[in-house]
PDB file of N, CA and C in Angstrom:
ATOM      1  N   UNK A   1       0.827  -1.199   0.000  1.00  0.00           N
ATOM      2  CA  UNK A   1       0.000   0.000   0.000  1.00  0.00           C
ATOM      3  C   UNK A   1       0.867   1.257   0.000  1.00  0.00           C
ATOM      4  N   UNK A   2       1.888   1.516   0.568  1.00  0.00           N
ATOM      5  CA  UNK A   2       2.754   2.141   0.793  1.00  0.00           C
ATOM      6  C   UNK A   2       3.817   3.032  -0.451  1.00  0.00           C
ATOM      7  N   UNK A   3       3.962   1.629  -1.165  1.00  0.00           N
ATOM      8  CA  UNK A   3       4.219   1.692  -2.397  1.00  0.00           C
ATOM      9  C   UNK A   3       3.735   2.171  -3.287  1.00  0.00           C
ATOM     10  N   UNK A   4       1.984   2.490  -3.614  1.00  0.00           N
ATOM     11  CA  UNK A   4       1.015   2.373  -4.320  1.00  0.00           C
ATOM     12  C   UNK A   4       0.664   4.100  -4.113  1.00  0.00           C
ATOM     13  N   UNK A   5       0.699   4.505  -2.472  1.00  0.00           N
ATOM     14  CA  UNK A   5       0.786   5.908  -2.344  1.00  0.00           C
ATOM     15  C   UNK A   5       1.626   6.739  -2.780  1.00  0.00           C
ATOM     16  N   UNK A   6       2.963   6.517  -2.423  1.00  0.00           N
ATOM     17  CA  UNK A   6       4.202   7.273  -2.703  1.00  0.00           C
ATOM     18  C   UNK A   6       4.046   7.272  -4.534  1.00  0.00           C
ATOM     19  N   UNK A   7       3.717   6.041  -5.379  1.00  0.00           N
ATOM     20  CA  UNK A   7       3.497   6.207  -6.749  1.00  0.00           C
ATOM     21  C   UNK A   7       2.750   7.556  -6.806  1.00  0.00           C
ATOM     22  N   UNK A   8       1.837   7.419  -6.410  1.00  0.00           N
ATOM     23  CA  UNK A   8       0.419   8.316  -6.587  1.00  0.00           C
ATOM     24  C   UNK A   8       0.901   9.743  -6.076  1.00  0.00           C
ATOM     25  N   UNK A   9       1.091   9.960  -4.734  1.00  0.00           N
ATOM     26  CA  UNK A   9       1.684  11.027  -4.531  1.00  0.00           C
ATOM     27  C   UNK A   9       2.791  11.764  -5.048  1.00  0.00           C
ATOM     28  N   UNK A  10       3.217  11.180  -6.005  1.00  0.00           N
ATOM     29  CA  UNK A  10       5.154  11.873  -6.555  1.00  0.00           C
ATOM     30  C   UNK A  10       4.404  12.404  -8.157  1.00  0.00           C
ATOM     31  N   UNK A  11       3.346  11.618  -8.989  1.00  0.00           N
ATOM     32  CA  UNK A  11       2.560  12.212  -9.944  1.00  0.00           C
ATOM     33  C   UNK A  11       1.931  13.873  -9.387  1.00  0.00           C
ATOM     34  N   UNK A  12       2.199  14.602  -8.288  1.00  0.00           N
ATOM     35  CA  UNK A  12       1.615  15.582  -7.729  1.00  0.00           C
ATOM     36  C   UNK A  12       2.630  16.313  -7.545  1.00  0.00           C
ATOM     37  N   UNK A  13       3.182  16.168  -6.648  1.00  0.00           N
ATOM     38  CA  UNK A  13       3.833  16.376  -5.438  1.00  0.00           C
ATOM     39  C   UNK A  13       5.236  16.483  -6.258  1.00  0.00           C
ATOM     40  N   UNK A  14       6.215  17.883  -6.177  1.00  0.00           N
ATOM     41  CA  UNK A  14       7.238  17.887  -6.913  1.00  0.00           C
ATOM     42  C   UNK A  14       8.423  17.075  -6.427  1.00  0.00           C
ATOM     43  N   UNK A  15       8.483  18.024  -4.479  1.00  0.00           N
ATOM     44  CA  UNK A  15       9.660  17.080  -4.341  1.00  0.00           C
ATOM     45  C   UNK A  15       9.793  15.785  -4.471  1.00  0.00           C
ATOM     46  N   UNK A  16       8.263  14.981  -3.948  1.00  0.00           N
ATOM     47  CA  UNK A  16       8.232  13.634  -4.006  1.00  0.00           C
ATOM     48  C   UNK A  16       8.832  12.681  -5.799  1.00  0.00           C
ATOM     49  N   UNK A  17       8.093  13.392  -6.371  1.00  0.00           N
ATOM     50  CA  UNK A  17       8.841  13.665  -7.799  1.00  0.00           C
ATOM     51  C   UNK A  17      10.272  13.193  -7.773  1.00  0.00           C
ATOM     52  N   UNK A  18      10.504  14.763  -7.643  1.00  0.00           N
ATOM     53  CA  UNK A  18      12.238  14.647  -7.682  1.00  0.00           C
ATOM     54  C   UNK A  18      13.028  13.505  -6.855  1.00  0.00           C
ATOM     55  N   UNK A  19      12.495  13.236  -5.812  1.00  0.00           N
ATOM     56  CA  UNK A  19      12.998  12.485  -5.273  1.00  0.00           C
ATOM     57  C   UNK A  19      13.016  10.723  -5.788  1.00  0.00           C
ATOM     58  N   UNK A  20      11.944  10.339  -6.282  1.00  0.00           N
ATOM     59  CA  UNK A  20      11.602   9.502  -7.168  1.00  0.00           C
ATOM     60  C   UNK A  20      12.534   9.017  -8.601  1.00  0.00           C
ATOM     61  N   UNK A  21      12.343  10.543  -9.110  1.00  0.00           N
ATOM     62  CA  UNK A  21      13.623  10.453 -10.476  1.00  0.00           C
ATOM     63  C   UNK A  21      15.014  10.440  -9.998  1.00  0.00           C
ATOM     64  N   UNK A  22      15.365  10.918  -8.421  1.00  0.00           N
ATOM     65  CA  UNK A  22      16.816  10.837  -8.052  1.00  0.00           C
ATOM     66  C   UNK A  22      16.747   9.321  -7.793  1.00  0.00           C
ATOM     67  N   UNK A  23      15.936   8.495  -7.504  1.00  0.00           N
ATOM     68  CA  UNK A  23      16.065   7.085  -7.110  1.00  0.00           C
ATOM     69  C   UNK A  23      16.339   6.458  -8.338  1.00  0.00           C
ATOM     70  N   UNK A  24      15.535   6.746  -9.522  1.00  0.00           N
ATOM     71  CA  UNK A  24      15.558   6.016 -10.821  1.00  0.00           C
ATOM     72  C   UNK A  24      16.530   6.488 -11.353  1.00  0.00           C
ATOM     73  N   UNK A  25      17.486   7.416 -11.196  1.00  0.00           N
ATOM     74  CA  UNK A  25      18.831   7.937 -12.080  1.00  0.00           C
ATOM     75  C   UNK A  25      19.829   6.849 -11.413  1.00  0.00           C
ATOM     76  N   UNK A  26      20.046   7.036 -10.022  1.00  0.00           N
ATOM     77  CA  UNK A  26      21.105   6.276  -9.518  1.00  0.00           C
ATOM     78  C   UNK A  26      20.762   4.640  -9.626  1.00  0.00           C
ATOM     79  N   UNK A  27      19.388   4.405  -9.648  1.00  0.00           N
ATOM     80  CA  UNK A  27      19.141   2.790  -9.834  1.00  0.00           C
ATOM     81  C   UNK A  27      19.598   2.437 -11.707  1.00  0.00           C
ATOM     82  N   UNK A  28      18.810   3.241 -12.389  1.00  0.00           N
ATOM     83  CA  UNK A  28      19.312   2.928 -14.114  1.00  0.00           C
ATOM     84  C   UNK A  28      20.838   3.579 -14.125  1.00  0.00           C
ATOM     85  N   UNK A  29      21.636   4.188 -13.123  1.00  0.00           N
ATOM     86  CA  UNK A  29      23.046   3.908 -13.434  1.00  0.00           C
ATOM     87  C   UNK A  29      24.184   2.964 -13.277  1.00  0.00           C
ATOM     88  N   UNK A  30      23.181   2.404 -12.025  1.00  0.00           N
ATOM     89  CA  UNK A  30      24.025   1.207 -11.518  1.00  0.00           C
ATOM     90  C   UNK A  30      23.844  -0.210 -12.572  1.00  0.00           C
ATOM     91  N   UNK A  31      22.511  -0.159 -12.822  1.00  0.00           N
ATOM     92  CA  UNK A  31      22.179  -0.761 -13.820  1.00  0.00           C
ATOM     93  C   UNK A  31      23.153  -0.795 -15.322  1.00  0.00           C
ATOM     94  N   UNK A  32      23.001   0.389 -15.855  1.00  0.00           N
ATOM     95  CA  UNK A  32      23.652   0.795 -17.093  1.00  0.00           C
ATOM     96  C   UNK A  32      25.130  -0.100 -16.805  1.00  0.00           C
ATOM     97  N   UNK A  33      25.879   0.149 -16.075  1.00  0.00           N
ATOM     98  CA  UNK A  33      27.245  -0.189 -15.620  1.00  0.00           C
ATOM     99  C   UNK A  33      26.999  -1.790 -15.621  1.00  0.00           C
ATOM    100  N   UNK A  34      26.395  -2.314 -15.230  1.00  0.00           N
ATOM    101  CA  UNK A  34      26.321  -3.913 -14.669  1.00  0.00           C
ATOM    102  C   UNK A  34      25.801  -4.489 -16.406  1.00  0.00           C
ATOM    103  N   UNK A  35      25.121  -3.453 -17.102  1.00  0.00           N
ATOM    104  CA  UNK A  35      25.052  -4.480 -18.920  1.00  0.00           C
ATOM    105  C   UNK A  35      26.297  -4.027 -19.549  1.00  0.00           C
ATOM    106  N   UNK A  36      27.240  -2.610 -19.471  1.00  0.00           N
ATOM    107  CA  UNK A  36      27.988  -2.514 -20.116  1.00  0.00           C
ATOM    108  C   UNK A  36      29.176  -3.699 -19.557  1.00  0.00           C
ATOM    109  N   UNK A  37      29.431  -3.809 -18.118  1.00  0.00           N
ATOM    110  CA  UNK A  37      30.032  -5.079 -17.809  1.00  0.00           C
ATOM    111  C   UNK A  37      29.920  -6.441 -18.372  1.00  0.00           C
ATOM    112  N   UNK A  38      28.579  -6.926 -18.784  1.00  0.00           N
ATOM    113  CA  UNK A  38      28.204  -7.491 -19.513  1.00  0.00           C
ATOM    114  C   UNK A  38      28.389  -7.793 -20.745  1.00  0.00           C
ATOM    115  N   UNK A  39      27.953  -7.066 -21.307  1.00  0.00           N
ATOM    116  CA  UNK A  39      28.826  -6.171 -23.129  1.00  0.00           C
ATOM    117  C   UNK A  39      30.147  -6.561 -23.267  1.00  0.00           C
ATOM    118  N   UNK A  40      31.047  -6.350 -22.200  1.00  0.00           N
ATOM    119  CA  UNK A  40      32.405  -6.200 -22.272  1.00  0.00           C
ATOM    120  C   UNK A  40      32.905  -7.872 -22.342  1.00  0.00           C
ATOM    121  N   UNK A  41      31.882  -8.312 -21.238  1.00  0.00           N
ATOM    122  CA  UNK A  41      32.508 -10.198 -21.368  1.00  0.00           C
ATOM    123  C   UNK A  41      31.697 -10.910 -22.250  1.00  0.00           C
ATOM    124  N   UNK A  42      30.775 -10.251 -23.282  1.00  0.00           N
ATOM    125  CA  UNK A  42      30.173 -11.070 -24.310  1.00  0.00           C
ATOM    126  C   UNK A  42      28.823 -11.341 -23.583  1.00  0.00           C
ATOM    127  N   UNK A  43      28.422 -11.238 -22.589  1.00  0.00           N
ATOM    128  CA  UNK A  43      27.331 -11.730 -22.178  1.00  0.00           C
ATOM    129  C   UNK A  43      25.699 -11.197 -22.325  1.00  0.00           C
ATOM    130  N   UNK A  44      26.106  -9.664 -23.452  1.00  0.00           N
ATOM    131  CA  UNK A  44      24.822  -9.383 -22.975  1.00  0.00           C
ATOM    132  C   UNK A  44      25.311  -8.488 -24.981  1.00  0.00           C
ATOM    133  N   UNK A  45      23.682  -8.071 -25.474  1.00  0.00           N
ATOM    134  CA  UNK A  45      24.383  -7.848 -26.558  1.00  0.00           C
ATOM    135  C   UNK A  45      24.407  -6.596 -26.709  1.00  0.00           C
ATOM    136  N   UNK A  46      25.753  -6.666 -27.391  1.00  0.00           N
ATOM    137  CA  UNK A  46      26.399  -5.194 -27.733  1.00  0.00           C
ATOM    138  C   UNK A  46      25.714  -4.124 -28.575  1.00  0.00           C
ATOM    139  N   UNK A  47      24.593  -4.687 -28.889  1.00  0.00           N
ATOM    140  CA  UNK A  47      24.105  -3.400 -30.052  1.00  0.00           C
ATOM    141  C   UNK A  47      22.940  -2.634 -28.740  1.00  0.00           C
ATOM    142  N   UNK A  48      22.908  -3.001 -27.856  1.00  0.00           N
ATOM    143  CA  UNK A  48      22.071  -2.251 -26.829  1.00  0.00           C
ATOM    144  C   UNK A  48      22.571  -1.173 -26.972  1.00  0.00           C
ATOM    145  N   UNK A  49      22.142  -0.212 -26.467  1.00  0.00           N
ATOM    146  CA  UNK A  49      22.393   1.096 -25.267  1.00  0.00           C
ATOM    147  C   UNK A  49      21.674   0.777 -23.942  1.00  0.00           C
ATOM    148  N   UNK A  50      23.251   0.658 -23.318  1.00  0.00           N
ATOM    149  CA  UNK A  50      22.964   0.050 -21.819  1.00  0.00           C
ATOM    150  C   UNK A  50      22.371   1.515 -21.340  1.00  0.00           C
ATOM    151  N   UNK A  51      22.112   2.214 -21.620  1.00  0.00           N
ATOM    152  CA  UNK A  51      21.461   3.514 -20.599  1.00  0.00           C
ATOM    153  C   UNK A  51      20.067   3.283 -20.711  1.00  0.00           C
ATOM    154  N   UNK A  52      19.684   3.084 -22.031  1.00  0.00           N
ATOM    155  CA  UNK A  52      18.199   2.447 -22.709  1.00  0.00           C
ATOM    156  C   UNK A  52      17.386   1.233 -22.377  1.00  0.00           C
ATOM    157  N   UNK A  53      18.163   0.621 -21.958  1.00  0.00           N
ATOM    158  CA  UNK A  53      18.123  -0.759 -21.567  1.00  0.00           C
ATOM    159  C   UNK A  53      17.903  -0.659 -19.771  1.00  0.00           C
ATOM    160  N   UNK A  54      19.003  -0.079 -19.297  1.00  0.00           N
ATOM    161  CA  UNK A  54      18.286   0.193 -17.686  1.00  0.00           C
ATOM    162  C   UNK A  54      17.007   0.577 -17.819  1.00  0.00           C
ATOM    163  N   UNK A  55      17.086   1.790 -18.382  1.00  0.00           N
ATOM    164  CA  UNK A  55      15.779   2.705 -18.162  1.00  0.00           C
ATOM    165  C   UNK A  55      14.613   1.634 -18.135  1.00  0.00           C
ATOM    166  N   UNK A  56      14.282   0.829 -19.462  1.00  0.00           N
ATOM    167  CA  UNK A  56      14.041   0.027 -19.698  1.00  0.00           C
ATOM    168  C   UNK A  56      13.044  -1.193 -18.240  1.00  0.00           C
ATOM    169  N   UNK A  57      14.660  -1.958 -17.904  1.00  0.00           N
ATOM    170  CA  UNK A  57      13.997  -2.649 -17.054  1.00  0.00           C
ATOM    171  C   UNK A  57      13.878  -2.103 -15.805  1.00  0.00           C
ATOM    172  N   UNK A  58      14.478  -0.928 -14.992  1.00  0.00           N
ATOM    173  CA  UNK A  58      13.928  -0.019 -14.132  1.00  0.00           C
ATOM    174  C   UNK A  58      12.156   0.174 -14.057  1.00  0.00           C
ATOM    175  N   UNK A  59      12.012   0.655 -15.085  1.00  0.00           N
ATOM    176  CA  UNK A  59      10.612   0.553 -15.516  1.00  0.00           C
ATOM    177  C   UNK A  59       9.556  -0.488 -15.669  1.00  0.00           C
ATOM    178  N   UNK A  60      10.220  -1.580 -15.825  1.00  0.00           N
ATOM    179  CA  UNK A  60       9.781  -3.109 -16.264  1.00  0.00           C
ATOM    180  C   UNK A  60       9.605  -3.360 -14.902  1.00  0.00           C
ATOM    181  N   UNK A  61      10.467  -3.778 -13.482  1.00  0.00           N
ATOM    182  CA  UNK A  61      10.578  -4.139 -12.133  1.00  0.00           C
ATOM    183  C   UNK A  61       9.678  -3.300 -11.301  1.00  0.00           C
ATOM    184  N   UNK A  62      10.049  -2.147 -11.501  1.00  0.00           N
ATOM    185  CA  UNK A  62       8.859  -1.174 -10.991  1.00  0.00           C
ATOM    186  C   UNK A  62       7.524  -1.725 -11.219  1.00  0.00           C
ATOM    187  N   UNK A  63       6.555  -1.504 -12.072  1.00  0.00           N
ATOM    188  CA  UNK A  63       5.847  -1.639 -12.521  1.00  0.00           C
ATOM    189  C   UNK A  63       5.152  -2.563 -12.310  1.00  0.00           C
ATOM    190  N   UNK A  64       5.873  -3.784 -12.671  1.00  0.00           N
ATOM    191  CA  UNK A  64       5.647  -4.932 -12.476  1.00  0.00           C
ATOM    192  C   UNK A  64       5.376  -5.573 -10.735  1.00  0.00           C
ATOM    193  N   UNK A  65       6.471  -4.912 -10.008  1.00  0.00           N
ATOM    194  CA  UNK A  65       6.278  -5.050  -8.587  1.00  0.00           C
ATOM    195  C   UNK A  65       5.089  -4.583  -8.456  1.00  0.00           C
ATOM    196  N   UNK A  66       4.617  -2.982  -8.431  1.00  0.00           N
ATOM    197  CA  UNK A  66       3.287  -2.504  -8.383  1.00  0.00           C
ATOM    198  C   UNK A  66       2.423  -3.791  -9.041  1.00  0.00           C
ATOM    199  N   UNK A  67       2.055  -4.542  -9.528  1.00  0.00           N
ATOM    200  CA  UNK A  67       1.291  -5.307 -10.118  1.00  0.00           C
ATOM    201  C   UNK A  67       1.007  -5.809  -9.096  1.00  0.00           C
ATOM    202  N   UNK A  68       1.863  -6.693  -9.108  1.00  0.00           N
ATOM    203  CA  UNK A  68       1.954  -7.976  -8.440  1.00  0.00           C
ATOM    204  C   UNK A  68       1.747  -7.410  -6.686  1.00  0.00           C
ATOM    205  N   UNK A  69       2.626  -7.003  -6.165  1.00  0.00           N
ATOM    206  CA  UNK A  69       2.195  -6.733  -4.521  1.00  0.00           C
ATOM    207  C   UNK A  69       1.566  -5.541  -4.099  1.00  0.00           C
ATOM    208  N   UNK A  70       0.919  -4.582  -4.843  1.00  0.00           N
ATOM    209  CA  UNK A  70       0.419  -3.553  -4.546  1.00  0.00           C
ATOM    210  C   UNK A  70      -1.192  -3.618  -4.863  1.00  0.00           C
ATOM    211  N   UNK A  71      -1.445  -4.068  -6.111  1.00  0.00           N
ATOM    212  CA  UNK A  71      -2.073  -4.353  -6.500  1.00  0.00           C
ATOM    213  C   UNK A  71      -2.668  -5.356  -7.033  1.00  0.00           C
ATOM    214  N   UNK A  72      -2.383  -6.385  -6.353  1.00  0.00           N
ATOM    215  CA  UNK A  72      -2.362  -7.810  -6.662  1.00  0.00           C
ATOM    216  C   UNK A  72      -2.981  -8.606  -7.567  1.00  0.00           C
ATOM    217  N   UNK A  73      -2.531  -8.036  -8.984  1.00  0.00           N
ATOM    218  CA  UNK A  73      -3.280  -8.200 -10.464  1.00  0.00           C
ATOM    219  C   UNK A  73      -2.867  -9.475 -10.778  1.00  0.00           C
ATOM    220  N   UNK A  74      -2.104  -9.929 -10.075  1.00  0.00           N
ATOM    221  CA  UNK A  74      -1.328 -11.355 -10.935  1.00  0.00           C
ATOM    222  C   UNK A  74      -0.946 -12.437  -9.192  1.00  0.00           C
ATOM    223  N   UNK A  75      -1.415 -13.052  -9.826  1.00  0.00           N
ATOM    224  CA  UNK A  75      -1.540 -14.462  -8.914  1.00  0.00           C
ATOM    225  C   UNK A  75      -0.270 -15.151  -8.720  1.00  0.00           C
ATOM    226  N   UNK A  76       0.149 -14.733  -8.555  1.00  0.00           N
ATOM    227  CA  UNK A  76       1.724 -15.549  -8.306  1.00  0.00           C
ATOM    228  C   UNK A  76       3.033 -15.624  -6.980  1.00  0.00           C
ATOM    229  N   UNK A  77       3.215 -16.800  -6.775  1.00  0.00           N
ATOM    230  CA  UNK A  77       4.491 -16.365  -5.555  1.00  0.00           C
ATOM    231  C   UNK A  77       5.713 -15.657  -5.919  1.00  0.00           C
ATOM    232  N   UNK A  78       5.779 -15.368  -4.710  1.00  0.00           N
ATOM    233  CA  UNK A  78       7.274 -14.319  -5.007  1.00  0.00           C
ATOM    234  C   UNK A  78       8.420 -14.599  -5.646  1.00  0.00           C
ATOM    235  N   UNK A  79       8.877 -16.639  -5.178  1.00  0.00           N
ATOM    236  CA  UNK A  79       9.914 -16.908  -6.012  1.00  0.00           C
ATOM    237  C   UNK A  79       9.727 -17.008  -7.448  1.00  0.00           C
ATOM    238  N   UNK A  80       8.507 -17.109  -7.576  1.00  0.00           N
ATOM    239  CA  UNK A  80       7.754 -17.325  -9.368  1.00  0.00           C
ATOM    240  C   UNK A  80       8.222 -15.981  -9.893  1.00  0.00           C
ATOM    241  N   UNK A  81       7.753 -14.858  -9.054  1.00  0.00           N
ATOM    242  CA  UNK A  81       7.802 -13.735 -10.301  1.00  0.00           C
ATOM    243  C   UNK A  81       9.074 -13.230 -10.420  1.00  0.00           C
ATOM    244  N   UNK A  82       9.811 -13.654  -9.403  1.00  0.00           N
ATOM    245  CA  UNK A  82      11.557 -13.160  -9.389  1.00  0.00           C
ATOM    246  C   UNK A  82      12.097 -13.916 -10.323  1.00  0.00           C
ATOM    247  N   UNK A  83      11.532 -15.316 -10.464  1.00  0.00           N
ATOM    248  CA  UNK A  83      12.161 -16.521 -11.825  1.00  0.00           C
ATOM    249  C   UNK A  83      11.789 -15.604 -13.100  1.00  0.00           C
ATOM    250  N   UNK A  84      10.590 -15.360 -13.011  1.00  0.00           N
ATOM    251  CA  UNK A  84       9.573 -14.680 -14.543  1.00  0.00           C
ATOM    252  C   UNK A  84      10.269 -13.440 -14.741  1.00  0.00           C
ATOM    253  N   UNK A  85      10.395 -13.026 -14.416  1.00  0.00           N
ATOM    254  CA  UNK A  85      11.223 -11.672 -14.162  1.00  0.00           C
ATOM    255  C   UNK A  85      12.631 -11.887 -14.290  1.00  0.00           C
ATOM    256  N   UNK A  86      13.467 -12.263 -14.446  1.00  0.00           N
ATOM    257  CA  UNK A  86      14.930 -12.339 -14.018  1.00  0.00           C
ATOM    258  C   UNK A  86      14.920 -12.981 -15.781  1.00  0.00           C
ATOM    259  N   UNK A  87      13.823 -13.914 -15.752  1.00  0.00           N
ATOM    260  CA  UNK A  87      14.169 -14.587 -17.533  1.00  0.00           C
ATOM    261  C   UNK A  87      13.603 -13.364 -18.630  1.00  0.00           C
ATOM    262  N   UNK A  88      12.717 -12.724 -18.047  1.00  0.00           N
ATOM    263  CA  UNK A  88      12.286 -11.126 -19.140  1.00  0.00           C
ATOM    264  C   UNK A  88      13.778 -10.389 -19.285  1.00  0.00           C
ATOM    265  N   UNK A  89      14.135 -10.227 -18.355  1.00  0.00           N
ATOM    266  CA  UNK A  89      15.223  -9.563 -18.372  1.00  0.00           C
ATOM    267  C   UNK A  89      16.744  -9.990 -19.313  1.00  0.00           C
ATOM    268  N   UNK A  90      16.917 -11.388 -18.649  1.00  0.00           N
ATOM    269  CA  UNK A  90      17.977 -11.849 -19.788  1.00  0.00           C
ATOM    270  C   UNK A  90      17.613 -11.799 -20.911  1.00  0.00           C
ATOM    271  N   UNK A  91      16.381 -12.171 -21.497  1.00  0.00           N
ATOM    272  CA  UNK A  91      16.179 -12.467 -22.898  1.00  0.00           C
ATOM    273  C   UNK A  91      15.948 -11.249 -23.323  1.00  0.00           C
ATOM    274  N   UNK A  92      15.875  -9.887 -22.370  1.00  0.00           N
ATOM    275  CA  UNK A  92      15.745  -8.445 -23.286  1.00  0.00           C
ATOM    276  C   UNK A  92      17.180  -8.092 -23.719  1.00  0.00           C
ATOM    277  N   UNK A  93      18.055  -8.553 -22.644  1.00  0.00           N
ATOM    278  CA  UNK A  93      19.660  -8.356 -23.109  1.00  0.00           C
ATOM    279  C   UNK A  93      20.262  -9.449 -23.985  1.00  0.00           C
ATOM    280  N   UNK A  94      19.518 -10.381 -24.328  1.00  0.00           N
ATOM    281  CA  UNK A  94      20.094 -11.407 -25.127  1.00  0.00           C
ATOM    282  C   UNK A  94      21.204 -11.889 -24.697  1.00  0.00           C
ATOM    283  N   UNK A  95      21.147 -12.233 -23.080  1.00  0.00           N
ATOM    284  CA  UNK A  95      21.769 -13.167 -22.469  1.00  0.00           C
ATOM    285  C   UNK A  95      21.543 -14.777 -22.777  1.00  0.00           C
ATOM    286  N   UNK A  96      22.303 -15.366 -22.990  1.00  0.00           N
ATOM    287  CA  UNK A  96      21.966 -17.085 -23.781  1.00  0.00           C
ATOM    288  C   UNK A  96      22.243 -17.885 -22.293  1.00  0.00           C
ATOM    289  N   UNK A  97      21.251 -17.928 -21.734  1.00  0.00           N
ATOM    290  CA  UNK A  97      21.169 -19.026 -20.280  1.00  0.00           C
ATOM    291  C   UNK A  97      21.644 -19.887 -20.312  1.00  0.00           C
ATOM    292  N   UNK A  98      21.684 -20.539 -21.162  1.00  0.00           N
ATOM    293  CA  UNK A  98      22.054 -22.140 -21.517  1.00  0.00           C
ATOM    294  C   UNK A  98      23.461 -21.727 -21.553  1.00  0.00           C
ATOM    295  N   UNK A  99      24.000 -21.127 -22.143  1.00  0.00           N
ATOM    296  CA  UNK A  99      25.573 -21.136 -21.960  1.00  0.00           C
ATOM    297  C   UNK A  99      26.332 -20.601 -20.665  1.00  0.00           C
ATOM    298  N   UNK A 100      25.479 -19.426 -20.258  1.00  0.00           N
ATOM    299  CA  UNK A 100      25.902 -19.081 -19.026  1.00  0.00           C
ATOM    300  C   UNK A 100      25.652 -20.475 -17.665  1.00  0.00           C
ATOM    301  N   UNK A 101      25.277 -21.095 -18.407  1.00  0.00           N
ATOM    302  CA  UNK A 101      24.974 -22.292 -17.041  1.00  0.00           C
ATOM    303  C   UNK A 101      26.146 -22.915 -16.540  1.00  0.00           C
TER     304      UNK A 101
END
């Protein structure tokens, strides 16, 4: 619920806002860094823009969390949607699982 307010309230509310986009800059940077790491050992593919690509699944996890525990649109356990989720993600970077195994 908590989660579901602060969404709602930061669409208003500037600082809450700002404070929001300061969370999503430093989360899609840490991000960005961890596919270009990726990129670099072959593991993730190079024609991305890892800045595009955070943004990306920043947006995707978000969202998706709101679904699932805020709003409990989707029926599923937690280790399920972290599996479902974790495989959206490789296959958006064209990570090949099977080899990384």
């Amino acid at each position: 619920k908590t989660m579901g307010l602060i969404e709602q309230v930061s669409r208003y509310d500037e600082p809450v806002q700002a404070l929001m986009l300061t969370r999503h800059r430093r989360y899609a940077s840490q991000v960005a860094e961890s596919i270009r790491g990726m990129q670099r050992r072959k593991l993730a593919d190079k024609s991305l823009d890892a800045d595009v690509a955070a943004a990306a699944i920043d947006a995707l996890t978000a969202r998706f969390a709101e679904l699932v525990f805020v709003q409990h649109a989707l029926d599923i356990e937690f280790d399920e949607a972290v599996d479902q989720i974790t495989k959206i993600v490789a296959n958006m970077l064209g990570v090949d699982r099977k080899a990384s195994k």
